[in-house]
C-alpha atoms as a PDB file:
ATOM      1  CA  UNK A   1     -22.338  13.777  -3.165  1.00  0.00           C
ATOM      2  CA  UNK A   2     -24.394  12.920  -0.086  1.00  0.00           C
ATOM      3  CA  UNK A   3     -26.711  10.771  -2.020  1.00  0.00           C
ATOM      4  CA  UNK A   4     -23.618   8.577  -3.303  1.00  0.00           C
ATOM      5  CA  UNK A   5     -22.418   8.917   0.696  1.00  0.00           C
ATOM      6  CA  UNK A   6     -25.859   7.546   1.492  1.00  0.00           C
ATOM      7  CA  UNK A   7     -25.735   4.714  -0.905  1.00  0.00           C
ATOM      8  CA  UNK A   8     -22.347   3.704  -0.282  1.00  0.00           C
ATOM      9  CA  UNK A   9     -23.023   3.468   3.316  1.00  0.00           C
ATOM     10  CA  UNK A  10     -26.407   1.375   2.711  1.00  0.00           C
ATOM     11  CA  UNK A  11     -24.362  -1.218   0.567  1.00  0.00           C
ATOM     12  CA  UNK A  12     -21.755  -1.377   3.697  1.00  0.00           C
ATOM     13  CA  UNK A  13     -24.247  -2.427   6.051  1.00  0.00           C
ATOM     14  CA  UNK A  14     -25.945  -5.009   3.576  1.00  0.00           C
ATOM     15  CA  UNK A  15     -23.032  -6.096   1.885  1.00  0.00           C
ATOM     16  CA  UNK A  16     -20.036  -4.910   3.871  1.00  0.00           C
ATOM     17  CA  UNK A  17     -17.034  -7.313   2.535  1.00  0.00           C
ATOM     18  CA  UNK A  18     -18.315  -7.208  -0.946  1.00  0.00           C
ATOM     19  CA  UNK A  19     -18.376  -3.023  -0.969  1.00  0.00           C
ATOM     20  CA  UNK A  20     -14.840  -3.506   0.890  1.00  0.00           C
ATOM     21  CA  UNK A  21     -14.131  -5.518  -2.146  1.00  0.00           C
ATOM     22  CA  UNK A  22     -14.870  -3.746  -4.819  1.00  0.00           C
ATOM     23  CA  UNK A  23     -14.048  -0.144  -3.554  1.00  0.00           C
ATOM     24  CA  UNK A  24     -10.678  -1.296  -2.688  1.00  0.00           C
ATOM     25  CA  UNK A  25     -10.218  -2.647  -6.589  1.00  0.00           C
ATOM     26  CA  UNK A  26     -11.006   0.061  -8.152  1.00  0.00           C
ATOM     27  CA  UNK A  27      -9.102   2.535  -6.013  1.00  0.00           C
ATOM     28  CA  UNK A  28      -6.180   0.421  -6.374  1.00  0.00           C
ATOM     29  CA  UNK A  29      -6.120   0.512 -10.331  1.00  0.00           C
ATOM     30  CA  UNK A  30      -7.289   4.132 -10.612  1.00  0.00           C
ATOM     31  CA  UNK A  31      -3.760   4.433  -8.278  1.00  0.00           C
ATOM     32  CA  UNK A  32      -2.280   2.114 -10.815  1.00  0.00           C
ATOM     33  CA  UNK A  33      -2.674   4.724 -13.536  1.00  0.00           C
ATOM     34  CA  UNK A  34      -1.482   7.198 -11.622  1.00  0.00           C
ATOM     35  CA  UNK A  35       1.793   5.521 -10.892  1.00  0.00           C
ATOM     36  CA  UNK A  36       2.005   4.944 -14.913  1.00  0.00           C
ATOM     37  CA  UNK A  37       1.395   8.432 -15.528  1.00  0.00           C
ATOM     38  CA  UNK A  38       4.344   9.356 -12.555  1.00  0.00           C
ATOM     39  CA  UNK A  39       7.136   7.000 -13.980  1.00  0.00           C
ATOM     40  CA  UNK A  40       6.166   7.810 -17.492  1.00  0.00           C
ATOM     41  CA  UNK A  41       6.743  11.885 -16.957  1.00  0.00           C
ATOM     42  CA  UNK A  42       9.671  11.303 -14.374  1.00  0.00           C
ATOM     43  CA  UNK A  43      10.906   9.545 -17.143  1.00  0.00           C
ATOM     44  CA  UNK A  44      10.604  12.149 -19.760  1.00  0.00           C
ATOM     45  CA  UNK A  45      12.273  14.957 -17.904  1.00  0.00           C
ATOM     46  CA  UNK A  46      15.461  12.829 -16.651  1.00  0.00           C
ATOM     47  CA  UNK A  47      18.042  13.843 -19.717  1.00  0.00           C
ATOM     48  CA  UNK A  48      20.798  12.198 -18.316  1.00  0.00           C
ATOM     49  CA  UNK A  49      18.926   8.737 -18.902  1.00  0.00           C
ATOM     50  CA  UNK A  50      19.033   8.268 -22.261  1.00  0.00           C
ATOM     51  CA  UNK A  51      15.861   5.923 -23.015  1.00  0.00           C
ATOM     52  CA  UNK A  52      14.855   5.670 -26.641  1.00  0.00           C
ATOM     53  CA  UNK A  53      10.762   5.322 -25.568  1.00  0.00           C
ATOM     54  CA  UNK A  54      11.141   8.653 -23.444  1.00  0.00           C
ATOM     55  CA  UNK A  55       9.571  10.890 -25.967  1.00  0.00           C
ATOM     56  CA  UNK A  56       6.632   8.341 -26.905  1.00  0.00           C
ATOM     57  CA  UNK A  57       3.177   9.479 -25.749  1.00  0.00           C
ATOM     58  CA  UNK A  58       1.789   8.389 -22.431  1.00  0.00           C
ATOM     59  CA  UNK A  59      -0.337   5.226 -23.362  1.00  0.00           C
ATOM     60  CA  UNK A  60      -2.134   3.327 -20.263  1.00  0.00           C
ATOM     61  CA  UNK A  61      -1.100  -0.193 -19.864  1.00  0.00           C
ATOM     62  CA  UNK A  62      -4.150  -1.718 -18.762  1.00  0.00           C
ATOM     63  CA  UNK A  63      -3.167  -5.261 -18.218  1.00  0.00           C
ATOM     64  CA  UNK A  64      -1.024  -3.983 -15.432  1.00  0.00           C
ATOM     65  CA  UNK A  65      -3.745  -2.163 -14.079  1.00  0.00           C
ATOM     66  CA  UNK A  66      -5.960  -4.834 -14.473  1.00  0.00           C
ATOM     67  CA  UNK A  67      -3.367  -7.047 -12.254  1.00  0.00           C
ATOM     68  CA  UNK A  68      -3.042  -4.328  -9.903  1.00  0.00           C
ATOM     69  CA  UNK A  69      -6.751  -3.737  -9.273  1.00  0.00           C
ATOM     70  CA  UNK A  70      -6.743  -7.387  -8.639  1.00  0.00           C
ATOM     71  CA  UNK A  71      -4.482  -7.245  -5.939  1.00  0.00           C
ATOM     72  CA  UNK A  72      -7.190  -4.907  -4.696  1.00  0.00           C
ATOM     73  CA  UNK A  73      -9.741  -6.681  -4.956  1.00  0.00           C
ATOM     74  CA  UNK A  74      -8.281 -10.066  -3.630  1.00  0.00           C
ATOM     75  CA  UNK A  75      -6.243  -8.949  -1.104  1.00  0.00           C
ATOM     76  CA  UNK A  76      -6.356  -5.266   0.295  1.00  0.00           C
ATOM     77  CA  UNK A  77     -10.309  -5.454   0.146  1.00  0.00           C
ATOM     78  CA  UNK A  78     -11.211  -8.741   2.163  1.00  0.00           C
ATOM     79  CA  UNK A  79      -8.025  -8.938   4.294  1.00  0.00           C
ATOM     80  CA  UNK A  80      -8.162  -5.428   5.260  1.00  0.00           C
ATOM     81  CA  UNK A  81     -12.081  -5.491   5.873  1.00  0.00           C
ATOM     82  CA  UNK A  82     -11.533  -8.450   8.427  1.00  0.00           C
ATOM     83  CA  UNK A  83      -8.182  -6.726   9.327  1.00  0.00           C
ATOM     84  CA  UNK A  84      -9.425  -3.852  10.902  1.00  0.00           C
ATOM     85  CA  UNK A  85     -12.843  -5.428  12.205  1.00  0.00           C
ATOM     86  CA  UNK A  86     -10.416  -7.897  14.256  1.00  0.00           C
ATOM     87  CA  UNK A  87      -8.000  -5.365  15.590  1.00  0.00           C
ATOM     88  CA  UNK A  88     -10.755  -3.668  16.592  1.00  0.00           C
ATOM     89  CA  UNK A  89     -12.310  -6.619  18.715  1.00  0.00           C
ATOM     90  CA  UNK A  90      -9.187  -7.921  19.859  1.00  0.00           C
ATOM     91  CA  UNK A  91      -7.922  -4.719  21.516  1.00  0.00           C
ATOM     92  CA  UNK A  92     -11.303  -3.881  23.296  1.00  0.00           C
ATOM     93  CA  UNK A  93     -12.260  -7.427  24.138  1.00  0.00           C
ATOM     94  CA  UNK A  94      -8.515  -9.277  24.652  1.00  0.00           C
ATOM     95  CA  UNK A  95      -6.728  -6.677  25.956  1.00  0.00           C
ATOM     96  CA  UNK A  96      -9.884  -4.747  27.308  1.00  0.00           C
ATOM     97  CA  UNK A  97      -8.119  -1.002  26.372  1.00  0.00           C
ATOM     98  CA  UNK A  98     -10.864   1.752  26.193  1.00  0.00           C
ATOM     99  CA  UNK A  99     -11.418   3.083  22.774  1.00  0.00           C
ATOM    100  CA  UNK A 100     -10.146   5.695  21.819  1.00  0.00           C
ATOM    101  CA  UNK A 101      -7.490   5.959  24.697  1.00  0.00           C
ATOM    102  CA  UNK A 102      -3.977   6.659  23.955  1.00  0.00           C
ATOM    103  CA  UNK A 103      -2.495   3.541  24.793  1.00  0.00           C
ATOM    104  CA  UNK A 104      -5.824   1.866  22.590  1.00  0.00           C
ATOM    105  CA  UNK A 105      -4.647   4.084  19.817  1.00  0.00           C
ATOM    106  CA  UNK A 106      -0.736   3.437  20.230  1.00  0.00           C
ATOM    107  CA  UNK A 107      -1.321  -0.304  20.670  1.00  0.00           C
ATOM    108  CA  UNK A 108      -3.277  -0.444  17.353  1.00  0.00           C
ATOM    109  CA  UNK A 109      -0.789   1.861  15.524  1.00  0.00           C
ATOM    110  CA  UNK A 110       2.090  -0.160  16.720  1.00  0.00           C
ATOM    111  CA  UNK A 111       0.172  -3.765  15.785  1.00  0.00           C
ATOM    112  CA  UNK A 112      -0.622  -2.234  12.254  1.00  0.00           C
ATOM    113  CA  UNK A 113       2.549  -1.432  11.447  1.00  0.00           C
ATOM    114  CA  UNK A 114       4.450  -4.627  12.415  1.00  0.00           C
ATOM    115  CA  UNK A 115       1.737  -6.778  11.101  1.00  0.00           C
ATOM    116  CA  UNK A 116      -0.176  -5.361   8.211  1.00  0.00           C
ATOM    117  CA  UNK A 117       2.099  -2.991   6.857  1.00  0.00           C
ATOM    118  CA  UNK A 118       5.148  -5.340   6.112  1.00  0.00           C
ATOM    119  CA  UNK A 119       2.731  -7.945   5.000  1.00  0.00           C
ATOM    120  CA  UNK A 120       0.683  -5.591   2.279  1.00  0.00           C
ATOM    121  CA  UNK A 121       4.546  -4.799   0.963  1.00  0.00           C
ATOM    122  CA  UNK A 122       5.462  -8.535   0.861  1.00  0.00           C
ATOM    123  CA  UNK A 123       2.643  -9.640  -0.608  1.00  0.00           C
ATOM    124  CA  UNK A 124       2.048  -6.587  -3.267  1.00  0.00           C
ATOM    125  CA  UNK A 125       5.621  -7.256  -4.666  1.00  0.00           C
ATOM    126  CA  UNK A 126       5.267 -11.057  -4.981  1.00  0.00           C
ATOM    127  CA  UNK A 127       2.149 -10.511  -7.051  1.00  0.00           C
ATOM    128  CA  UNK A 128       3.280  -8.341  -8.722  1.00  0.00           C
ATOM    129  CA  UNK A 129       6.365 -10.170  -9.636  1.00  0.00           C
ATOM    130  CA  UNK A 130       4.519 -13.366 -10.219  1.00  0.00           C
ATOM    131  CA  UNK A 131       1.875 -11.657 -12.377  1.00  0.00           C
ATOM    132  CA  UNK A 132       4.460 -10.137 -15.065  1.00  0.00           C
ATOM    133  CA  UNK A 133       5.859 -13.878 -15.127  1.00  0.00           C
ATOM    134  CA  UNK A 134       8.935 -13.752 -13.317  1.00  0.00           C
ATOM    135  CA  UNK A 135      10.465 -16.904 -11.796  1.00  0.00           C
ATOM    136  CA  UNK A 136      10.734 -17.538  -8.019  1.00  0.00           C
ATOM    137  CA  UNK A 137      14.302 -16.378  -8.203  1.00  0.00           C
ATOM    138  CA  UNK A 138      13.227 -13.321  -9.970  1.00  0.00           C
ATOM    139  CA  UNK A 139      10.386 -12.404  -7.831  1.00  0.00           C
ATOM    140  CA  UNK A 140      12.964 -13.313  -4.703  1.00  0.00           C
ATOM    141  CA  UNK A 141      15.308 -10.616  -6.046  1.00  0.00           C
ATOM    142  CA  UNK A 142      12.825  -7.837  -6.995  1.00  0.00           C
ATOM    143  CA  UNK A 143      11.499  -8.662  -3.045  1.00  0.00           C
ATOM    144  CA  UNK A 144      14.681  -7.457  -1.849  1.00  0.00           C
ATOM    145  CA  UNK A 145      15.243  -4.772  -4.107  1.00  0.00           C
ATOM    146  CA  UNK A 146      11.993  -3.212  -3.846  1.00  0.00           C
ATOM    147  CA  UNK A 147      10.905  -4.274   0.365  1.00  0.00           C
ATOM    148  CA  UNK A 148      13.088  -2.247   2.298  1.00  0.00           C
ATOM    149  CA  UNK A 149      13.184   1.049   0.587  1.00  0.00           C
ATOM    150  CA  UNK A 150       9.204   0.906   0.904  1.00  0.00           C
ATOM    151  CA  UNK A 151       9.232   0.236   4.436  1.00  0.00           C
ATOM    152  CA  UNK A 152      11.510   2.791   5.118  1.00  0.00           C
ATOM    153  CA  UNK A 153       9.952   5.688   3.169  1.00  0.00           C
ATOM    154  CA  UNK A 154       6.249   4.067   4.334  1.00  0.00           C
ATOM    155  CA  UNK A 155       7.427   3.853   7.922  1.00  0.00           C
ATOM    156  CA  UNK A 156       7.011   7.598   7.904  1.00  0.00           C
ATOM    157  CA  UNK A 157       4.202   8.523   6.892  1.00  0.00           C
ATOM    158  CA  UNK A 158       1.707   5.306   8.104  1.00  0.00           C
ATOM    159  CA  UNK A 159       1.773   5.895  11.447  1.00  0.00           C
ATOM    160  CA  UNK A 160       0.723   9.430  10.916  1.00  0.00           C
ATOM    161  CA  UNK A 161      -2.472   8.439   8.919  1.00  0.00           C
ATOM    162  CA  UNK A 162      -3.482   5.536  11.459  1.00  0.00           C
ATOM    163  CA  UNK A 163      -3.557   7.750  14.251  1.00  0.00           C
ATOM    164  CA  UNK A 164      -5.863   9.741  13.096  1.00  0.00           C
ATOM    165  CA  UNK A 165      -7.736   6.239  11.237  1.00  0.00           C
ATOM    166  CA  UNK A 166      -8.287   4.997  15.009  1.00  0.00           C
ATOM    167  CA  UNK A 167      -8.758   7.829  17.063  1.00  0.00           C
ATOM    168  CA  UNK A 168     -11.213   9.686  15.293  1.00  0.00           C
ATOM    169  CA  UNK A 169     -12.567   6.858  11.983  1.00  0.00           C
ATOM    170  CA  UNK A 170     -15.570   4.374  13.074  1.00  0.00           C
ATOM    171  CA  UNK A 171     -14.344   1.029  12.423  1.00  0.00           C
ATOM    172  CA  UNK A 172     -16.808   0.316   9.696  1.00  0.00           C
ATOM    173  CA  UNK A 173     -15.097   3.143   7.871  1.00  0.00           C
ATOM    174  CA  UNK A 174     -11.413   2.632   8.592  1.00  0.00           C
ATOM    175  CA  UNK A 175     -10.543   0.725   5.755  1.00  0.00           C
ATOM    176  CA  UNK A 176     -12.370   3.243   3.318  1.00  0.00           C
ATOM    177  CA  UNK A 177     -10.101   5.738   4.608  1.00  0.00           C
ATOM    178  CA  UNK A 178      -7.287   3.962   4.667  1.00  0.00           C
ATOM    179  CA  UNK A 179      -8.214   3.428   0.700  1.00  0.00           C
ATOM    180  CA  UNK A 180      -8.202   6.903   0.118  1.00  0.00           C
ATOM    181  CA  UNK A 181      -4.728   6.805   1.099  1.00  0.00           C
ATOM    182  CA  UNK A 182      -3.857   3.998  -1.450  1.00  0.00           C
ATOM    183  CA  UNK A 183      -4.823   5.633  -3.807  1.00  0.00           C
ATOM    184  CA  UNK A 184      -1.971   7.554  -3.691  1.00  0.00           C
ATOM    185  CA  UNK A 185       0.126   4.352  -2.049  1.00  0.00           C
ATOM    186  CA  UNK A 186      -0.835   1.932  -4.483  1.00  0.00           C
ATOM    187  CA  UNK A 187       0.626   5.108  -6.815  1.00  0.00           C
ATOM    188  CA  UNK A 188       3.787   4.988  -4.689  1.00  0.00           C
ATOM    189  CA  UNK A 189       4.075   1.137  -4.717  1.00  0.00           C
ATOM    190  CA  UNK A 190       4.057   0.825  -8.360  1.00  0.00           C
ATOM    191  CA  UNK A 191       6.667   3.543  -8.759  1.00  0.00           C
ATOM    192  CA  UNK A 192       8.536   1.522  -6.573  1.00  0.00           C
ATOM    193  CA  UNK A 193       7.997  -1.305  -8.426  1.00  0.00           C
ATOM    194  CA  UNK A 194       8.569  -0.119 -12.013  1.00  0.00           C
ATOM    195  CA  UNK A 195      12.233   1.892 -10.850  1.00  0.00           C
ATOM    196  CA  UNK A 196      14.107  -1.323 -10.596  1.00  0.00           C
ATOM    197  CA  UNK A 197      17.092  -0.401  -9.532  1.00  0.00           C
ATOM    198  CA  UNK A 198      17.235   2.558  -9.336  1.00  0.00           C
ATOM    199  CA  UNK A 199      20.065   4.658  -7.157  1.00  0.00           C
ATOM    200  CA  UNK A 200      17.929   6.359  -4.669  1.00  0.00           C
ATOM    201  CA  UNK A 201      17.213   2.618  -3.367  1.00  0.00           C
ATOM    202  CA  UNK A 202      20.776   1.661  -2.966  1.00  0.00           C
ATOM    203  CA  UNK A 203      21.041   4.760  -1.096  1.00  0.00           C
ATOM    204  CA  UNK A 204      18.656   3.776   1.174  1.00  0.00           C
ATOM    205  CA  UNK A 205      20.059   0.064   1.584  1.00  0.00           C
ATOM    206  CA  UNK A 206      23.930   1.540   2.079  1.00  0.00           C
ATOM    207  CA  UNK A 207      22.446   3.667   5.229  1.00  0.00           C
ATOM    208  CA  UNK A 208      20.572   0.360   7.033  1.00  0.00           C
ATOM    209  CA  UNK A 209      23.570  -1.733   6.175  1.00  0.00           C
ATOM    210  CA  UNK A 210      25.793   0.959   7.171  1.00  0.00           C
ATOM    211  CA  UNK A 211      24.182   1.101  10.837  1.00  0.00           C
ATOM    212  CA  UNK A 212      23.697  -2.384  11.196  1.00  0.00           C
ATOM    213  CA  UNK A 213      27.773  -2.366  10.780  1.00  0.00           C
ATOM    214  CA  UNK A 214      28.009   0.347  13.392  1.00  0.00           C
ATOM    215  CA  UNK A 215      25.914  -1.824  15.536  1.00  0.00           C
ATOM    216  CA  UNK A 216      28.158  -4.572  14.925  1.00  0.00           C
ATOM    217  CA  UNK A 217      31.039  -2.926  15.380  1.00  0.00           C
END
């Protein structure tokens, strides 16, 4: 284990977007599976849904992991390398916050979440939408079904891991970290993605819209 520590941190500093790259891929299908495996047992053990593939065997779908791992590899990888490198820079140089402060550590939390975050979950369900060959109106629709309730449930639990991601992670290593935590979110984003629409996300929806009308009212 310390020898594959060692050699994954030699091929950050020589090749540091490409290793970004390609760990980020391959975490992102191995959570692909994962999700698969979720849905397909959740599934399985809901009687009152009365599906007539609920009793097949659990059989990988590659090509969706293949188009997930992509999304890895294009997007969470490269934008996420130069992400967290810029945040980084910005805060310390821009803003001139000591590192590792409180208010350095709030500030990036708080930029992270309004920027990143709602951009990984736009651009994760437009993929994916696109890539099973939906039409804009389609992948419009699955957008809205699927957006909030991630938010929401991700709003939670985020900030949490990023707090400990910039007060205590080098940057160099932030984004591997953060990848070990999506491996179980890219799991929980293509749950998300595969229940449609399923009642526990009109739940969710009823209680924004529901405030937003006490707001209004």
């Amino acid at each position: 284990m310390l020898r594959l520590w060692k050699w994954y941190q030699n091929c950050l500093s020589v090749h540091p977007v490409k290793t970004q790259v390609i760990s980020s891929g391959l975490i992102w299908g191995l959570g692909d599976v994962s999700a698969q495996a979720i849905t397909h047992y959740t599934a399985k053990t809901q009687r009152h849904h009365h599906r007539p593939d609920k009793n097949k065997e659990f059989a990988i779908n590659w090509r969706r992991v293949a188009t997930t791992s992509l999304f890895g590899f294009a997007f969470v990888g490269p934008i996420g390398h130069f992400w967290y490198e810029g945040l980084d820079r910005f805060i310390r140089l821009r803003l001139q916050m000591q590192p590792k402060s409180l208010r350095f550590v709030a500030t990036k939390v708080a930029l992270d979440g309004i920027i990143f975050g709602p951009l990984d979950l736009l651009v994760f369900f437009t993929y994916m939408g696109y890539s099973t060959g939906k039409d804009t109106a389609q992948v419009v629709e699955g957008v809205k079904r699927d957006f909030l309730p991630a938010l929401l449930l991700e709003g939670g639990i985020w900030p949490i891991v990023q707090v400990a991601n910039f007060r205590y992670i080098p940057v160099r290593y932030q984004l591997l970290y953060v990848n070990f935590f999506c491996l179980l979110d890219s799991s929980f984003l293509s749950w998300i993605e595969q229940q449609e629409d399923a009642a526990w996300k009109q739940w969710l929806k009823s209680i924004v819209r529901l405030k937003e009308q006490k707001e209004q009212g």
